[in-house]
C-alpha atoms as a PDB file:
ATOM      1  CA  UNK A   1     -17.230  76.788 -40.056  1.00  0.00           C
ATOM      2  CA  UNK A   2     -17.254  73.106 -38.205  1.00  0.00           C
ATOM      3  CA  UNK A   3     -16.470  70.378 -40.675  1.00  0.00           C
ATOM      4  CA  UNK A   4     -19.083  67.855 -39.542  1.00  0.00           C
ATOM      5  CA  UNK A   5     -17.269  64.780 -37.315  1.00  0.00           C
ATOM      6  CA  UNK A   6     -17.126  61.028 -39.513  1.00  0.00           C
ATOM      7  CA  UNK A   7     -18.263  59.662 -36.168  1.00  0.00           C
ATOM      8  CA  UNK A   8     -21.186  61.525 -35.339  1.00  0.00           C
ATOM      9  CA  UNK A   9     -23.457  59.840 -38.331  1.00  0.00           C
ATOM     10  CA  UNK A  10     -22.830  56.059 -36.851  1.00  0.00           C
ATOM     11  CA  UNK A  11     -23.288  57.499 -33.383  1.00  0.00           C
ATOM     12  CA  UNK A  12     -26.783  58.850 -34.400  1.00  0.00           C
ATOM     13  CA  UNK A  13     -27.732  55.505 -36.396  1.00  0.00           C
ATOM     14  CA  UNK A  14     -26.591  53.381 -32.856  1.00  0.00           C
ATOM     15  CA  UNK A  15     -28.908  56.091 -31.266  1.00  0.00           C
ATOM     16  CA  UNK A  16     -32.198  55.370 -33.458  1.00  0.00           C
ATOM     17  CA  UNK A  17     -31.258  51.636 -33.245  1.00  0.00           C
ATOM     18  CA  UNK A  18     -31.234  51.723 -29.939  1.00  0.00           C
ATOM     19  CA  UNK A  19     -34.828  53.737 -29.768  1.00  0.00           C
ATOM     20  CA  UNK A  20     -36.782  51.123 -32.188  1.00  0.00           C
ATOM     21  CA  UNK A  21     -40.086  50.788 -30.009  1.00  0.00           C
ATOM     22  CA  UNK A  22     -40.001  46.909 -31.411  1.00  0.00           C
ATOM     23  CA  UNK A  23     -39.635  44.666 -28.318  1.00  0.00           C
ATOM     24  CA  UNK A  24     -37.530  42.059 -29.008  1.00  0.00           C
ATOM     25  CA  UNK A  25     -38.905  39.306 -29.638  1.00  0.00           C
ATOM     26  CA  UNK A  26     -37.670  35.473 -28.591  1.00  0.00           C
ATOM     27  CA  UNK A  27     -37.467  33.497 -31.667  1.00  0.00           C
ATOM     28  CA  UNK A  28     -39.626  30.579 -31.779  1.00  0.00           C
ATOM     29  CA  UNK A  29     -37.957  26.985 -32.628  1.00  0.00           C
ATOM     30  CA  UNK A  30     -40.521  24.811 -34.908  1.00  0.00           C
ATOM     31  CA  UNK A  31     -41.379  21.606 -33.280  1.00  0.00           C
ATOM     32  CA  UNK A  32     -39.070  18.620 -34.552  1.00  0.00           C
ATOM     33  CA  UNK A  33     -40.310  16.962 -37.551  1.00  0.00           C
ATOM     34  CA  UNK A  34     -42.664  13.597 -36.643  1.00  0.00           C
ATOM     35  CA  UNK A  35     -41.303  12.248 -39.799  1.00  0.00           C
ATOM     36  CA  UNK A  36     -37.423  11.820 -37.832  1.00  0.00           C
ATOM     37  CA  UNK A  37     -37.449   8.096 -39.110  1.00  0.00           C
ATOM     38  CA  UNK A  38     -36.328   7.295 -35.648  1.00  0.00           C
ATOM     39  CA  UNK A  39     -37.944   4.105 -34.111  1.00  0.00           C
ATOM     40  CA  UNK A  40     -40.340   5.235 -31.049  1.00  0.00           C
ATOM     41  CA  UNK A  41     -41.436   3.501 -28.344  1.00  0.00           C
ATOM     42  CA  UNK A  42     -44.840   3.968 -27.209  1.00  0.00           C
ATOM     43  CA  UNK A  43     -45.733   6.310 -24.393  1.00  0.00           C
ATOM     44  CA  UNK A  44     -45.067   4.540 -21.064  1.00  0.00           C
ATOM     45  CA  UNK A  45     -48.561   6.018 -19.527  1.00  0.00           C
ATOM     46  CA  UNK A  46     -49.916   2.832 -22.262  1.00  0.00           C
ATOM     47  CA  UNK A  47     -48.894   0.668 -19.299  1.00  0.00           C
ATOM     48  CA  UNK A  48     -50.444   2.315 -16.660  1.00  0.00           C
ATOM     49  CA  UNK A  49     -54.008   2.150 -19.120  1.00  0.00           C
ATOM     50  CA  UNK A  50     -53.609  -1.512 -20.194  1.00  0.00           C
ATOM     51  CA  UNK A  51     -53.076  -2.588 -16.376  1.00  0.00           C
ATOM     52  CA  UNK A  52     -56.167  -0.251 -15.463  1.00  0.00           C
ATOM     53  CA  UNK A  53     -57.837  -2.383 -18.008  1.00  0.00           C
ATOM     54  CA  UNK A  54     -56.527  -5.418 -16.326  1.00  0.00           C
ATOM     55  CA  UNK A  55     -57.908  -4.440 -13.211  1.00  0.00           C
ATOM     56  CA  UNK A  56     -61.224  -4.065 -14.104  1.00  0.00           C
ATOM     57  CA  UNK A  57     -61.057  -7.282 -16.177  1.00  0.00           C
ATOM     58  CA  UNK A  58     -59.781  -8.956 -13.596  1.00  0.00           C
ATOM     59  CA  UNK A  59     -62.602  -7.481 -10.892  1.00  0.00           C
ATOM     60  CA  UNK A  60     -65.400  -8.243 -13.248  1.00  0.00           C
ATOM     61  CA  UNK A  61     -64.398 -12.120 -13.919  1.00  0.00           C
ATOM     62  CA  UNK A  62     -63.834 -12.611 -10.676  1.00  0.00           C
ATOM     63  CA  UNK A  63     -66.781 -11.607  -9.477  1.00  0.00           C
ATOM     64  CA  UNK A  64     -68.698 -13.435 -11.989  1.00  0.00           C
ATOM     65  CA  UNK A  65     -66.551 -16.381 -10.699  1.00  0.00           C
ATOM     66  CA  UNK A  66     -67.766 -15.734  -7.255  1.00  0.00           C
ATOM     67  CA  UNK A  67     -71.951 -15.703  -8.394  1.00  0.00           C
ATOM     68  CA  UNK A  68     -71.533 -18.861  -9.675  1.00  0.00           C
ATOM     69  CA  UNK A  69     -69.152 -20.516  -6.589  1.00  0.00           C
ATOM     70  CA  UNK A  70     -72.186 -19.053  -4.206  1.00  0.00           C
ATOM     71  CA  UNK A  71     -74.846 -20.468  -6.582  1.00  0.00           C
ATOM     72  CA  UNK A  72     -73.404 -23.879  -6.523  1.00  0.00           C
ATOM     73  CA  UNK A  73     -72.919 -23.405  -2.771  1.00  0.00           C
ATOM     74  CA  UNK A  74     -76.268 -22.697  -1.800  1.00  0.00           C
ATOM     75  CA  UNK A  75     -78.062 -24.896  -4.078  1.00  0.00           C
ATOM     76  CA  UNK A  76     -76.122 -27.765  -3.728  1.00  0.00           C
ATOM     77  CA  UNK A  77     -74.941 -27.875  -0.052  1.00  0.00           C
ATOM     78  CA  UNK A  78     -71.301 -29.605  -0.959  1.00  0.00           C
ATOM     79  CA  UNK A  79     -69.170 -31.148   1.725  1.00  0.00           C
ATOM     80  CA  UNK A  80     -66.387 -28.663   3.304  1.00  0.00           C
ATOM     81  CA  UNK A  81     -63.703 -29.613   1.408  1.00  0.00           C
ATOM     82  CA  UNK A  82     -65.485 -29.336  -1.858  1.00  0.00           C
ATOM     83  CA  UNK A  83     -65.954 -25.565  -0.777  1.00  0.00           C
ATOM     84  CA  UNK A  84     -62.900 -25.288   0.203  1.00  0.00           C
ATOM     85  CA  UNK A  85     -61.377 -26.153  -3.415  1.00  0.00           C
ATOM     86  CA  UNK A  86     -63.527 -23.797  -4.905  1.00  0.00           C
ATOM     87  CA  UNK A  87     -62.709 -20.667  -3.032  1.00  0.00           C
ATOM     88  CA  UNK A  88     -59.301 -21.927  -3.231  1.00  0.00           C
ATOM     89  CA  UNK A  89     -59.584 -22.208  -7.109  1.00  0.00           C
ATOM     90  CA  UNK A  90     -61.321 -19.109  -7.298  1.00  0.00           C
ATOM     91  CA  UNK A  91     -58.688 -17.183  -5.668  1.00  0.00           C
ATOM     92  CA  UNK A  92     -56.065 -19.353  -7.370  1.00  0.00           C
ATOM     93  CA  UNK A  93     -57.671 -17.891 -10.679  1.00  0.00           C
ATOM     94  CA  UNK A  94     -58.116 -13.944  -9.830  1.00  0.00           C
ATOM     95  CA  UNK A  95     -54.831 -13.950  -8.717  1.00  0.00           C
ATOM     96  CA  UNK A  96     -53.084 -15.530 -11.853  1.00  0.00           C
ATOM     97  CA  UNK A  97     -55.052 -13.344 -13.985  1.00  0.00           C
ATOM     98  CA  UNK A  98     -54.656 -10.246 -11.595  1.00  0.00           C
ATOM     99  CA  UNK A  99     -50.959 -10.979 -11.969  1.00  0.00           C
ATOM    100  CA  UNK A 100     -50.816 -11.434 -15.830  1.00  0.00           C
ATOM    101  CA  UNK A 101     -52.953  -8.689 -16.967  1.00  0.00           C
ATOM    102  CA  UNK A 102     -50.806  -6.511 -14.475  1.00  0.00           C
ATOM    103  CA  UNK A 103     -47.470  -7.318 -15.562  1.00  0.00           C
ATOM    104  CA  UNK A 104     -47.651  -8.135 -19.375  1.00  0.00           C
ATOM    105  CA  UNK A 105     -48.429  -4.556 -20.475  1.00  0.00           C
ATOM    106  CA  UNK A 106     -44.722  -3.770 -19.730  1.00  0.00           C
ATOM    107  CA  UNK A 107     -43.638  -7.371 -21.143  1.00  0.00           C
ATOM    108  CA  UNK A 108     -45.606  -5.903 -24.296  1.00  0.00           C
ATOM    109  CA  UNK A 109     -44.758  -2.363 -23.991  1.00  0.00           C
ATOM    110  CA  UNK A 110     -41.250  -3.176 -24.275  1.00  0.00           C
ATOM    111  CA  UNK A 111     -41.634  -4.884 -27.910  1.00  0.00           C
ATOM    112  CA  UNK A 112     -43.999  -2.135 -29.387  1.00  0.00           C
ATOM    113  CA  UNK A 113     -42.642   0.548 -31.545  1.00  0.00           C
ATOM    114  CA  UNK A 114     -43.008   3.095 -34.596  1.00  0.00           C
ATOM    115  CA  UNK A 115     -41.179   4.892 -36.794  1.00  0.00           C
ATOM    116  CA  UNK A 116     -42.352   7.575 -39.261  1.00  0.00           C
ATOM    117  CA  UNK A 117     -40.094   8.896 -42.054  1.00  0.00           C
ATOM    118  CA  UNK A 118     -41.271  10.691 -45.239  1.00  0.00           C
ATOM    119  CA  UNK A 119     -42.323   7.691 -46.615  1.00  0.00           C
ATOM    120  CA  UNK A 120     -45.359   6.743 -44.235  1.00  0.00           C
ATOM    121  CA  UNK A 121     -45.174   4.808 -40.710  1.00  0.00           C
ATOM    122  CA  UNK A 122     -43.758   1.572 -39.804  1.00  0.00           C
ATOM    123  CA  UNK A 123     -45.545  -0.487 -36.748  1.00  0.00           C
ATOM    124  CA  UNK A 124     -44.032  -2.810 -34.645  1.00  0.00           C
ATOM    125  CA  UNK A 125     -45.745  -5.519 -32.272  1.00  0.00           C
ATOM    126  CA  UNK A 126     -45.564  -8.473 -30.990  1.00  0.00           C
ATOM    127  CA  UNK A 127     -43.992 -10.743 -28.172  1.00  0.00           C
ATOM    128  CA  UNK A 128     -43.953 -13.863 -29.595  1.00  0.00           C
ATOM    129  CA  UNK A 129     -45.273 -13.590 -32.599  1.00  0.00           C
ATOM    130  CA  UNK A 130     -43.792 -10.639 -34.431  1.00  0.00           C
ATOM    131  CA  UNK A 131     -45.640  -8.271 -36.562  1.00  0.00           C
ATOM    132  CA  UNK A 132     -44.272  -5.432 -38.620  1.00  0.00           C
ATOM    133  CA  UNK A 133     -46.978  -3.480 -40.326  1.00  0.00           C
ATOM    134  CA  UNK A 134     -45.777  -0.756 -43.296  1.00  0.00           C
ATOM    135  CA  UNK A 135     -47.911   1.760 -44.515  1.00  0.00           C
ATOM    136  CA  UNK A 136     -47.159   4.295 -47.241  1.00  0.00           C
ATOM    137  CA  UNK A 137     -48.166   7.336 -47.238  1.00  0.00           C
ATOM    138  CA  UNK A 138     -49.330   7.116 -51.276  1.00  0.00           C
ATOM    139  CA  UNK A 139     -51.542   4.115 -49.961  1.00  0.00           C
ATOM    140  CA  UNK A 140     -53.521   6.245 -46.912  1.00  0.00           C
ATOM    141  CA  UNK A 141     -56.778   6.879 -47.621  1.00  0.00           C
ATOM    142  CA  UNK A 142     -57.942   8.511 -44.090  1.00  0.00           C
ATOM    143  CA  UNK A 143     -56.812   8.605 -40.767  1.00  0.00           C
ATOM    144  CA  UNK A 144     -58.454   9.060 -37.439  1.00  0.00           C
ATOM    145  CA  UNK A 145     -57.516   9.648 -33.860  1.00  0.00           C
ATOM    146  CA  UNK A 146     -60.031   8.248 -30.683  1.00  0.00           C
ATOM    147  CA  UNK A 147     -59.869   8.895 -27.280  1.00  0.00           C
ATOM    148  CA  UNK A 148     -61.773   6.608 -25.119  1.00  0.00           C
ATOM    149  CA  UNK A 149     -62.690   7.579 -21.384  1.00  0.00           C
ATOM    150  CA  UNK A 150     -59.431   5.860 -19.661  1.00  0.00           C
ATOM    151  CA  UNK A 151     -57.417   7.456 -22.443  1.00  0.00           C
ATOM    152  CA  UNK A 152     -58.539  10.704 -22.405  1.00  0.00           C
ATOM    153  CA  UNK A 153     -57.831  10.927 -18.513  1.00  0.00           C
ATOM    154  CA  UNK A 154     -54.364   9.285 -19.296  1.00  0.00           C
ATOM    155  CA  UNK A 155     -53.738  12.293 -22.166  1.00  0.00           C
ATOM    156  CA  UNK A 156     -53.631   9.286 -24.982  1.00  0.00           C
ATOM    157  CA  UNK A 157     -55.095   8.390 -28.181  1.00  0.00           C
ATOM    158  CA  UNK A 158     -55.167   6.112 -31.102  1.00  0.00           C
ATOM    159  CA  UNK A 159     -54.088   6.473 -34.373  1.00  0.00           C
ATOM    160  CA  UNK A 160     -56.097   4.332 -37.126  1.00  0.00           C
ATOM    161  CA  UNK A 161     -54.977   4.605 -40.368  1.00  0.00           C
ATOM    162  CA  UNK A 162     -57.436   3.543 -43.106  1.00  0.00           C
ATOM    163  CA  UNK A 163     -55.186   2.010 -46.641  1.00  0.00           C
ATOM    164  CA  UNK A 164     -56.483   1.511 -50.025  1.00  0.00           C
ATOM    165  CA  UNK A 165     -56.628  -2.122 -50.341  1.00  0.00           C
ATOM    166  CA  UNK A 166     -57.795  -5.719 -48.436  1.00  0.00           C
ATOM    167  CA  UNK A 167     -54.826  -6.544 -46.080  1.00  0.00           C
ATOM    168  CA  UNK A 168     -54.133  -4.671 -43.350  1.00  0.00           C
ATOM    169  CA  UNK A 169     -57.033  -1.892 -44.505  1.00  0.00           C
ATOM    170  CA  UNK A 170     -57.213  -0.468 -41.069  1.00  0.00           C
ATOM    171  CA  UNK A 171     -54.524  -0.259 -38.673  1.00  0.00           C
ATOM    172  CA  UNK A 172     -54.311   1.228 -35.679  1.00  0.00           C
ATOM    173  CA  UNK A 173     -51.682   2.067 -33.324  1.00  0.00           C
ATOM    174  CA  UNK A 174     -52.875   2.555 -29.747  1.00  0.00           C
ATOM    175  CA  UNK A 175     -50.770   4.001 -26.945  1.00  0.00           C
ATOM    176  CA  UNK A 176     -49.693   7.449 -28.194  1.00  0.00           C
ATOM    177  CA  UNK A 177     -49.312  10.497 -26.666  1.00  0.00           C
ATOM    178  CA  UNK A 178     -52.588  12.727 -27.881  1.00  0.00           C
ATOM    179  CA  UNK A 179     -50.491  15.255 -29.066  1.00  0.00           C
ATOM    180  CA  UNK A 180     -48.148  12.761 -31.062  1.00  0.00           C
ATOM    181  CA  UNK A 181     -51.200  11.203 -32.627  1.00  0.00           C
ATOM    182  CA  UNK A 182     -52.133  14.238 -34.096  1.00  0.00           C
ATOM    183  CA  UNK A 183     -49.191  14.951 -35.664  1.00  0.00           C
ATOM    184  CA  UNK A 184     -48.789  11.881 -37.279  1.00  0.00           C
ATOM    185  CA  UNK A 185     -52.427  11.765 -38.661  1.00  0.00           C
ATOM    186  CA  UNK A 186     -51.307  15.123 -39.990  1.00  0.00           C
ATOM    187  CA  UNK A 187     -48.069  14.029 -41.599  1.00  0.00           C
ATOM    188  CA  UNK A 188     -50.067  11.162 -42.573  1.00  0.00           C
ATOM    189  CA  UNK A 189     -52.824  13.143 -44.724  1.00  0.00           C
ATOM    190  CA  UNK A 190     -52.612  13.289 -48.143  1.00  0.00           C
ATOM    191  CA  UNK A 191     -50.593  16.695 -49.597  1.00  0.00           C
ATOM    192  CA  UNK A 192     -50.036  18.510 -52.408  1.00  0.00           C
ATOM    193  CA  UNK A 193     -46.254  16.517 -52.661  1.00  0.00           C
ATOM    194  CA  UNK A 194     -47.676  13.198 -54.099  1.00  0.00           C
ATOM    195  CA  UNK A 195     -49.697  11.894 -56.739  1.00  0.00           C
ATOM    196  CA  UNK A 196     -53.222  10.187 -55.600  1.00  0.00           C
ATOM    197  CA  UNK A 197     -53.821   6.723 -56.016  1.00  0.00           C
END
């Protein structure tokens, strides 16, 4: 009689293994946490909508400029150099303003920030006058994100957190990625973890 081989058992086991109709399946990584307490900046595309904003603020003065310049043309008849100085000022104006509103979204991009730990979210702002806004999380009361039309096309949204209590009872945080605003309005939202207020 055969005395059954020690190897043949493992051999059959590797075999079965081996046959499992499971596919493998790619394990899926969890998103970092929001709450990183890393300082962020804000998303860059903020720039390209605060200058789009620009533009059109700058179009629409300047054409309101303009109405009036041709009013006080026509109606008045001035001399040739005093339209001259007008269209001159005019164009002086739009292209100050044009210039401003196009390059201080960067000047202001650059000293805008957040951070969000397990304690709440931290806002920073401000050129020249600095502002650092803290909110805890045991203090929100609701949060919101909005999309306007320019944002929405630009993938962006604003965060507004509403606080229990008078200063600083709404604050919002515009410039975010959609996606980012989310999850920190979800992070944000009162859990099961804390006591209310």
């Amino acid at each position: 009689m055969d005395d059954p081989d020690p190897a043949e058992p493992a051999e059959s086991i590797e075999t079965a293994a081996s046959l499992d109709p499971e596919p493998d399946t790619p394990a899926v990584e969890a998103p970092p946490s929001i709450a990183d307490g890393v300082e962020h900046p804000l998303d860059h595309r903020a720039v390209t909508l605060k200058r789009m904003v620009g533009w059109i603020t700058t179009a629409s003065i300047s054409l309101v400029q303009l109405v009036v310049i041709l009013i006080i043309l026509f109606a008045a008849s001035p001399p040739g150099w005093v339209t001259a100085l007008l269209l001159l000022a005019w164009a002086g104006v739009t292209a100050v303003l044009g210039w401003s509103l196009h390059t201080w979204p960067e000047v202001e991009h650059r000293h805008c920030s957040y951070k969000v730990d397990g304690q709440g979210i931290e806002i920073r702002k401000g050129v020249v006058w600095r502002l650092v806004v803290n909110v805890p999380r045991s203090r929100v009361q609701h949060t919101d994100v909005s999309q306007g039309p320019l944002e929405r096309s630009l993938g962006l949204g604003t965060l507004v957190v509403y606080t229990a209590g008078t200063d600083h009872a709404k604050v919002n945080l515009h410039g975010l990625d959609h996606g980012t605003a989310l999850r920190i309005r979800d992070h944000l939202l009162p859990g099961d973890d804390r006591d209310a207020v």
